[in-house]
C-alpha atoms as a PDB file:
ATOM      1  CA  UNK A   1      96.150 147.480  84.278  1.00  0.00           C
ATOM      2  CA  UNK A   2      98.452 145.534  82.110  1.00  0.00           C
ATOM      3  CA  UNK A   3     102.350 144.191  82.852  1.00  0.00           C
ATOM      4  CA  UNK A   4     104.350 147.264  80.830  1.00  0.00           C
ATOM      5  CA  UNK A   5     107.730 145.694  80.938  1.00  0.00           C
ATOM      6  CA  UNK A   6     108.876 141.980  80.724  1.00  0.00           C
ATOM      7  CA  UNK A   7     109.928 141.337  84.409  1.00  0.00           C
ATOM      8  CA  UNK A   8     105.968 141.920  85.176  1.00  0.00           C
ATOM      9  CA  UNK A   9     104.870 139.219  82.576  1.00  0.00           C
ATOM     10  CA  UNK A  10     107.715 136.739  83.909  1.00  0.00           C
ATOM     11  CA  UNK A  11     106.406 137.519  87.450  1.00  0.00           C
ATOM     12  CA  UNK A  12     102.358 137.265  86.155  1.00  0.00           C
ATOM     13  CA  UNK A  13     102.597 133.864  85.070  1.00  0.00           C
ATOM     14  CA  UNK A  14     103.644 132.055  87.485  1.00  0.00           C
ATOM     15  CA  UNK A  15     101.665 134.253  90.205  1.00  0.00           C
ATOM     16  CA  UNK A  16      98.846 132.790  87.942  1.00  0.00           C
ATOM     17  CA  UNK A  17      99.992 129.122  87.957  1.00  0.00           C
ATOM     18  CA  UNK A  18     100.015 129.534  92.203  1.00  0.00           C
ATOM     19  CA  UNK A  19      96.449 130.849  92.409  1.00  0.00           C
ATOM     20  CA  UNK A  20      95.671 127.716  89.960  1.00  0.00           C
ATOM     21  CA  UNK A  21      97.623 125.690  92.802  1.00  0.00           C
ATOM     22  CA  UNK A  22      95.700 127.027  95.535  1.00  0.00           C
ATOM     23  CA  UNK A  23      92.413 126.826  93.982  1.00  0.00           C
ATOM     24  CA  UNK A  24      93.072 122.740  93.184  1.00  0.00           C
ATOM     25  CA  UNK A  25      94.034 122.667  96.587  1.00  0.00           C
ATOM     26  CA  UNK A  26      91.067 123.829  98.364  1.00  0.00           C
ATOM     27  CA  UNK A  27      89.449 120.514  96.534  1.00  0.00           C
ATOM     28  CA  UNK A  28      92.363 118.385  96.287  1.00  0.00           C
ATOM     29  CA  UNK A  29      94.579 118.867  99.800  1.00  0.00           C
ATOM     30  CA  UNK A  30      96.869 120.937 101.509  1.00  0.00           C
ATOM     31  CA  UNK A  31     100.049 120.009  99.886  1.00  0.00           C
ATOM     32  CA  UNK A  32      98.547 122.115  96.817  1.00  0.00           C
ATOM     33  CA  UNK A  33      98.092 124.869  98.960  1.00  0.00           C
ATOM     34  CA  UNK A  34     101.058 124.711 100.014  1.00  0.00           C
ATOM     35  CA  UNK A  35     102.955 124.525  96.651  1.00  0.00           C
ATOM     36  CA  UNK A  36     101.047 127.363  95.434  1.00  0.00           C
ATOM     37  CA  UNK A  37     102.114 129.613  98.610  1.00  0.00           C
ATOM     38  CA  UNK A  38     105.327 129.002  98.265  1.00  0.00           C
ATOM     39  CA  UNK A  39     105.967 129.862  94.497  1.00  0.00           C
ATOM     40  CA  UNK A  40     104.025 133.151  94.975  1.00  0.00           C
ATOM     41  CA  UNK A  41     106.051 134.241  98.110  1.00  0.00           C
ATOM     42  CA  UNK A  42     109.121 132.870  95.548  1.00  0.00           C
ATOM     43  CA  UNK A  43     107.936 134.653  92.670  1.00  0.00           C
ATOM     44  CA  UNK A  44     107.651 138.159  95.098  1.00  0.00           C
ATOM     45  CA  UNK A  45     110.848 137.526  96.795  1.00  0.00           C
ATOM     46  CA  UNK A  46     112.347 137.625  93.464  1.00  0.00           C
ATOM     47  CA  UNK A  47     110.461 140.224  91.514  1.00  0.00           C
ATOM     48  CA  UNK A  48     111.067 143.018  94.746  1.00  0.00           C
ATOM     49  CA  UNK A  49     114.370 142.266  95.862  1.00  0.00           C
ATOM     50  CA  UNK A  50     116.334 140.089  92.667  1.00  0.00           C
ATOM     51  CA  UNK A  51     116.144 142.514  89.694  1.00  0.00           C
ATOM     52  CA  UNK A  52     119.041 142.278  88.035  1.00  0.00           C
ATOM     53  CA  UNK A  53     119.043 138.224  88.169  1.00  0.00           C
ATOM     54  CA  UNK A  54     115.408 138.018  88.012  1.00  0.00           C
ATOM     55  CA  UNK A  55     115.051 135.841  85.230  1.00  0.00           C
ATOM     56  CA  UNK A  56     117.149 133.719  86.255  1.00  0.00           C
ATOM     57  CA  UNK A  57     115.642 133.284  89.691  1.00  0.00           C
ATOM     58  CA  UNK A  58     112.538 132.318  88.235  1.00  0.00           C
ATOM     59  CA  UNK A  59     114.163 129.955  85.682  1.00  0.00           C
ATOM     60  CA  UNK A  60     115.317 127.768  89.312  1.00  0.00           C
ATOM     61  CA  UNK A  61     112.164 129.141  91.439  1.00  0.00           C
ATOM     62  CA  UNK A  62     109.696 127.766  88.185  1.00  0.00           C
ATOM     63  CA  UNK A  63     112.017 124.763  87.525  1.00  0.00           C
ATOM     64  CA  UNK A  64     112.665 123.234  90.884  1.00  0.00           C
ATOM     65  CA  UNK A  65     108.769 123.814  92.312  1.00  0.00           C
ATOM     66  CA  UNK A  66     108.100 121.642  89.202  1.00  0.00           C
ATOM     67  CA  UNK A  67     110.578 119.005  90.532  1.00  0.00           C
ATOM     68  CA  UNK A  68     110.187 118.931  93.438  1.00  0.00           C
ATOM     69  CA  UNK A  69     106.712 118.934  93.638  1.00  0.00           C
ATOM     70  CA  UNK A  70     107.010 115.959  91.779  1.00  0.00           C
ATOM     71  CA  UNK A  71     108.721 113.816  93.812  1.00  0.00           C
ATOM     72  CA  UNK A  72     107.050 114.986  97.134  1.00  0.00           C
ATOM     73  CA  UNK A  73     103.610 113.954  95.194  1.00  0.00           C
ATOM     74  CA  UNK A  74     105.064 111.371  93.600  1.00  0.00           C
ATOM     75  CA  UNK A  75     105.902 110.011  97.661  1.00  0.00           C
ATOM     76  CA  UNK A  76     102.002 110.345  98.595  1.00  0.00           C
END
């Protein structure tokens, strides 16, 4: 099982960057969890329903969960 085209490696990554956010969260808090969640169910939103703009919906989905999770950490 491999990605075969490039919209499954742009969707991979960042489905693997959530798990990572989940897994810090189960030692680290909730608001982990919670980042993690939402950039999968982001990342799947995108991948099953956005293909032609795809890349482009990650470029904002990736971009601003980086930002934003920023400043609402950045707030704790």
């Amino acid at each position: 099982m491999w990605p075969v085209n490039a919209r499954q490696v742009a969707a991979f990554i960042p489905l693997l960057v959530a798990v990572t956010y989940v897994l810090r969260g189960i030692w680290s808090g909730i608001r982990y969890v919670g980042l993690g969640i939402a950039v999968s169910a982001f990342t799947l939103l995108g991948f099953f329903l956005v293909k032609d703009h795809f890349f482009l919906w990650m470029a904002v989905v990736g971009g601003g969960s980086l930002i934003l999770a920023s400043i609402w950490f950045r707030r704790v």
